[in-house]
Protein backbone atom coordinates (compact mmCIF):
# COMPACT_ATOMS: atom_id res chain seq x y z
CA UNK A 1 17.64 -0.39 2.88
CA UNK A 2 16.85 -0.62 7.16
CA UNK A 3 12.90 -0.30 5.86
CA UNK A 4 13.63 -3.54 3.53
CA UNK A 5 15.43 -5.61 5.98
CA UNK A 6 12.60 -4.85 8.33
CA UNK A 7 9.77 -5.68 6.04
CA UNK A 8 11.43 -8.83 5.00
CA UNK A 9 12.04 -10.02 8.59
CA UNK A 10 8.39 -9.18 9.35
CA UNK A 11 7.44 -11.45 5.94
CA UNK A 12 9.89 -13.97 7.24
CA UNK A 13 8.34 -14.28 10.54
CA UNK A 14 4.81 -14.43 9.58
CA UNK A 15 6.08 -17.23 6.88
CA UNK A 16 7.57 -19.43 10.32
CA UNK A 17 4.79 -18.55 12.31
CA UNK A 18 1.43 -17.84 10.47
CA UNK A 19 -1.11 -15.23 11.36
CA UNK A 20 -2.54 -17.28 14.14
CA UNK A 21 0.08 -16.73 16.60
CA UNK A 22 1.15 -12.89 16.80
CA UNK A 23 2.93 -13.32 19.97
CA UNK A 24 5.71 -15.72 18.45
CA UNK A 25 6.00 -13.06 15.23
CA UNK A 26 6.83 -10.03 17.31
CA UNK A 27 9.28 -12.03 19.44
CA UNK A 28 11.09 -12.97 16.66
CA UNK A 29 10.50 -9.36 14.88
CA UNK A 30 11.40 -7.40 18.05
CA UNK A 31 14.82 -9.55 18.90
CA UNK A 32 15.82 -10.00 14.99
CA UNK A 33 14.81 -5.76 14.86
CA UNK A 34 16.96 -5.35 18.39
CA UNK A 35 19.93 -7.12 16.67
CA UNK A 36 20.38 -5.13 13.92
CA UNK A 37 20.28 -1.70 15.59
CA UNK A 38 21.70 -2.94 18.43
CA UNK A 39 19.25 -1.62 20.91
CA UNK A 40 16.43 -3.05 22.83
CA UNK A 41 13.37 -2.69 21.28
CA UNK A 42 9.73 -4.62 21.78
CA UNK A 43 6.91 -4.55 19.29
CA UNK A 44 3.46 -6.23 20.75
CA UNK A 45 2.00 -8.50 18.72
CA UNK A 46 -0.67 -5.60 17.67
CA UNK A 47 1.78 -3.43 16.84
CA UNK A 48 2.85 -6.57 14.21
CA UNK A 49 -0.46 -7.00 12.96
CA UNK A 50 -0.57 -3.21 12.04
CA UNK A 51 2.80 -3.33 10.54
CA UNK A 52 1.59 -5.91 8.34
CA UNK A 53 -1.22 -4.93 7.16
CA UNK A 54 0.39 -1.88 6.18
CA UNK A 55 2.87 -3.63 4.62
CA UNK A 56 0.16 -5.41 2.82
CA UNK A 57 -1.12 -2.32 1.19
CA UNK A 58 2.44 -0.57 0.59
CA UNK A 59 3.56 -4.15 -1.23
CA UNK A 60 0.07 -4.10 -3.20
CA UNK A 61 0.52 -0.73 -4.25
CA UNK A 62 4.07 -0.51 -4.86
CA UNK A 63 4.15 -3.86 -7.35
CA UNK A 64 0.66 -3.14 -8.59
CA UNK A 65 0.86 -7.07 -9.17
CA UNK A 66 -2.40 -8.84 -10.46
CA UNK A 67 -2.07 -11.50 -7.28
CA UNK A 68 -3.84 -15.23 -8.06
CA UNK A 69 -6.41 -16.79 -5.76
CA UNK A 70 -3.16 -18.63 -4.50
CA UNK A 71 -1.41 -15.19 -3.59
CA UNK A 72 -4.69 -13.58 -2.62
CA UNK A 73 -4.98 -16.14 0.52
CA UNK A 74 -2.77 -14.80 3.26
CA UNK A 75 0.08 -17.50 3.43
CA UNK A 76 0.09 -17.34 -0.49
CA UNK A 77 0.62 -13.34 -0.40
CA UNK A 78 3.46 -13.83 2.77
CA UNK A 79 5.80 -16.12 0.44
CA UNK A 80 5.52 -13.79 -2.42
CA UNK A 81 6.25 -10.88 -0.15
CA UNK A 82 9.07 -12.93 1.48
CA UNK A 83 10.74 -13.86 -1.89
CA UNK A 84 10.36 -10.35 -3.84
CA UNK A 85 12.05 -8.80 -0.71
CA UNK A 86 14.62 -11.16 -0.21
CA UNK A 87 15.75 -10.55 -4.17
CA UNK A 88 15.65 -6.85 -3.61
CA UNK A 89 17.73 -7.75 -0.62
CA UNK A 90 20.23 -9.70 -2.69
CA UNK A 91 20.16 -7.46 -5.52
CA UNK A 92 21.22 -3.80 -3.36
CA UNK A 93 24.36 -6.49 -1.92
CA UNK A 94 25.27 -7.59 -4.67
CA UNK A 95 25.39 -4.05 -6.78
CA UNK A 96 26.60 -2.99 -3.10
CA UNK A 97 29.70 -5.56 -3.84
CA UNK A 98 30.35 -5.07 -7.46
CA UNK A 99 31.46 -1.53 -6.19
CA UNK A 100 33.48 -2.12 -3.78
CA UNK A 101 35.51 -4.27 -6.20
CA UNK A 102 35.66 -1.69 -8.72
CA UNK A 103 39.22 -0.48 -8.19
CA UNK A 104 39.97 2.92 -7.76
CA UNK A 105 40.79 5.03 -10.69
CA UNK A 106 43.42 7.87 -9.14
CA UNK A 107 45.29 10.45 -11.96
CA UNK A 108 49.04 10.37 -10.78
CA UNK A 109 50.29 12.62 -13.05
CA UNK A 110 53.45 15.26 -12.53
CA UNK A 111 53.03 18.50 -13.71
């Protein structure tokens, strides 16, 4: 699920930012990435571009979607990538929550 949480935050922060201005994306990537492992780490803003275009690929060839002209444009194709990862997100929490409501079954029974 870590690979998920970073795609979407990379999705997320080319939504705020746009592809014009890498150097605000991998700020926000490398501090919302530093976070959540709880280390210091610093991605350059190539490193971001080459993250997403191979994101771009993996998404393309993992959903083998038919995109529109509206998707096919690059700010079309970021919200679509934002929104299908943040329902995968919410989906793996959610099944994540129904079992850890799911009481406990335990056999108590003296022999």
């Amino acid at each position: 699920m870590e690979k998920v949480e970073e795609d979407m935050v990379l999705a997320y922060s080319l939504q705020r930012h746009g592809l014009e201005n890498w150097e605000m994306v991998a700020a926000e990537f490398s501090n919302s990435i530093s976070d959540r492992r709880r280390c210091i780490l610093q991605f350059s803003s190539m490193e971001c571009q080459v993250k997403y275009e191979s994101l771009k690929e993996r998404f393309k060839s993992l959903y083998q979607t038919d995109f529109t002209e509206e998707e096919d444009d690059d700010s079309g194709f970021i919200k679509l990538m934002a929104d299908k990862f943040t329902k995968t997100y919410r989906d793996y929490w959610t099944e994540q929550v129904k079992l850890m409501d799911t009481p406990l079954q335990y056999d108590i029974s003296f022999s």
